[in-house]
Protein backbone atom coordinates (compact mmCIF):
# COMPACT_ATOMS: atom_id res chain seq x y z
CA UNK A 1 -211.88 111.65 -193.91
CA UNK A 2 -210.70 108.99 -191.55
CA UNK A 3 -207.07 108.74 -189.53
CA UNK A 4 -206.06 104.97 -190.17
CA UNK A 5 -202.52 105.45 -188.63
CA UNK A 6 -204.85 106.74 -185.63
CA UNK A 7 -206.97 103.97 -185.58
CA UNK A 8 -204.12 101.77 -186.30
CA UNK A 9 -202.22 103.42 -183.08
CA UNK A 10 -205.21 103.12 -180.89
CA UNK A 11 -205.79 99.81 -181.68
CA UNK A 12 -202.40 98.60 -180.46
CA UNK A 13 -203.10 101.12 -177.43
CA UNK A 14 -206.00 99.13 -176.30
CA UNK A 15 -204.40 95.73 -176.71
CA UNK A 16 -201.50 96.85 -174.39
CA UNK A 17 -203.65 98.51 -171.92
CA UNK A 18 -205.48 94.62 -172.26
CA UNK A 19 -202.33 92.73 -171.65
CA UNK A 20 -201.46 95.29 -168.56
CA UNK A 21 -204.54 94.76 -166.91
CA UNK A 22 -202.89 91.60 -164.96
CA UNK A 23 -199.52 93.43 -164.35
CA UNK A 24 -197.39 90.69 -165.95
CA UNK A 25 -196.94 90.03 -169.36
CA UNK A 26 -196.51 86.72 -170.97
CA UNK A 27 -194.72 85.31 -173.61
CA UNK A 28 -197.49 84.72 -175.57
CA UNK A 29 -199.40 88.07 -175.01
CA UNK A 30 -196.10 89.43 -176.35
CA UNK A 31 -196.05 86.83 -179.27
CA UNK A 32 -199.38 87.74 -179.73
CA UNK A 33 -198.89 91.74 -180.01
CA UNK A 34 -196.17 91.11 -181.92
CA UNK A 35 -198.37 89.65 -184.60
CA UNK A 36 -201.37 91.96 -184.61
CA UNK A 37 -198.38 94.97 -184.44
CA UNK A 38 -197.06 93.43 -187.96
CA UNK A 39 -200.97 92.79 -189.53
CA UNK A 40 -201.07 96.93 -188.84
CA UNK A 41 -197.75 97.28 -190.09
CA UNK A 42 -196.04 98.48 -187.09
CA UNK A 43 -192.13 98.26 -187.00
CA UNK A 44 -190.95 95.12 -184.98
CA UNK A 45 -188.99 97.13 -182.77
CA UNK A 46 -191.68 99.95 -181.84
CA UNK A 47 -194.09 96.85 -180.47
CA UNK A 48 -191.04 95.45 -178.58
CA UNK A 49 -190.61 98.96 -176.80
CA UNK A 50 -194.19 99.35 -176.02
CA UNK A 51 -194.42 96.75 -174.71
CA UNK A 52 -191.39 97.05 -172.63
CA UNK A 53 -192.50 100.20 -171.18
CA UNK A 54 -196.05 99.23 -170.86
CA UNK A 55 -195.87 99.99 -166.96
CA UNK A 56 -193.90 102.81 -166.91
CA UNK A 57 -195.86 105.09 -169.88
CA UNK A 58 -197.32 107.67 -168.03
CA UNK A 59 -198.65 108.75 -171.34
CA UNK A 60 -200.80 105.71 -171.71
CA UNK A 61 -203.32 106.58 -169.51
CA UNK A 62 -206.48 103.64 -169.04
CA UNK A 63 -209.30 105.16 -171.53
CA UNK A 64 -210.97 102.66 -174.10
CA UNK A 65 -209.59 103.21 -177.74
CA UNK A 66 -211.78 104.73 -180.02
CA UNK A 67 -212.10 104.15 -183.88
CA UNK A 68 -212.90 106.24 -187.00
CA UNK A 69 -213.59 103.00 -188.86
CA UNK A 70 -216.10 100.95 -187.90
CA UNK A 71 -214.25 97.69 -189.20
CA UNK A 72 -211.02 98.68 -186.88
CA UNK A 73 -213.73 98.34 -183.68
CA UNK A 74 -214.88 94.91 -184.80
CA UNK A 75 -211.54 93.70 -185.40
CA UNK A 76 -210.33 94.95 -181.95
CA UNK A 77 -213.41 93.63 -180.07
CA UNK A 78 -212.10 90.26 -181.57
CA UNK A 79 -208.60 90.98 -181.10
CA UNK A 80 -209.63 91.97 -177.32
CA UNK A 81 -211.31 88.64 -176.80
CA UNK A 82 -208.23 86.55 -178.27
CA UNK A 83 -206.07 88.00 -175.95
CA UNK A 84 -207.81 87.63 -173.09
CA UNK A 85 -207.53 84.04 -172.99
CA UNK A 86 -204.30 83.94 -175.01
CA UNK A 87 -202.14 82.94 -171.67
CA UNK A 88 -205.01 80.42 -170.94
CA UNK A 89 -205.57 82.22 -167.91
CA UNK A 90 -208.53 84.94 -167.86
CA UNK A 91 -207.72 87.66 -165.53
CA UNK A 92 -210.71 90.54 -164.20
């Protein structure tokens, strides 16, 4: 039995922990969260807060996501790519 709100949750998880990685956010990372948060079908408003507290979630912690479904890891691996050059500027 698999835990898609998990994987779901996890997914968005990695994406933030992504966008963090430069310590700014842009408009378009946000734009683009925003979008993969409705494909899951997260509520508008959760996304928004998550990723306004992106730097202050102590709960976030830095570890990978990992997936039940083997189709959430391939989308995310895609998803990861995409957002790394989203802002047009590829940070380490």
């Amino acid at each position: 039995m698999t835990n898609d709100y998990l994987d779901r949750s996890n997914y968005v998880k990695g994406l933030l922990l992504l966008i963090g990685k430069d310590k700014k956010i842009t408009d378009t990372e946000r734009d683009f969260l925003h979008k993969i948060g409705k494909t899951l079908d997260f509520n508008k408003k959760f996304i928004e807060r998550a990723i306004d507290e992106l730097f202050e979630n102590k709960y976030l912690g830095n570890k990978p996501p990992v997936f039940s479904q083997k189709h959430y890891a391939e989308a995310f691996l895609r998803d990861a790519i995409k957002v790394g050059f989203v802002d047009n500027d590829l940070s380490s």
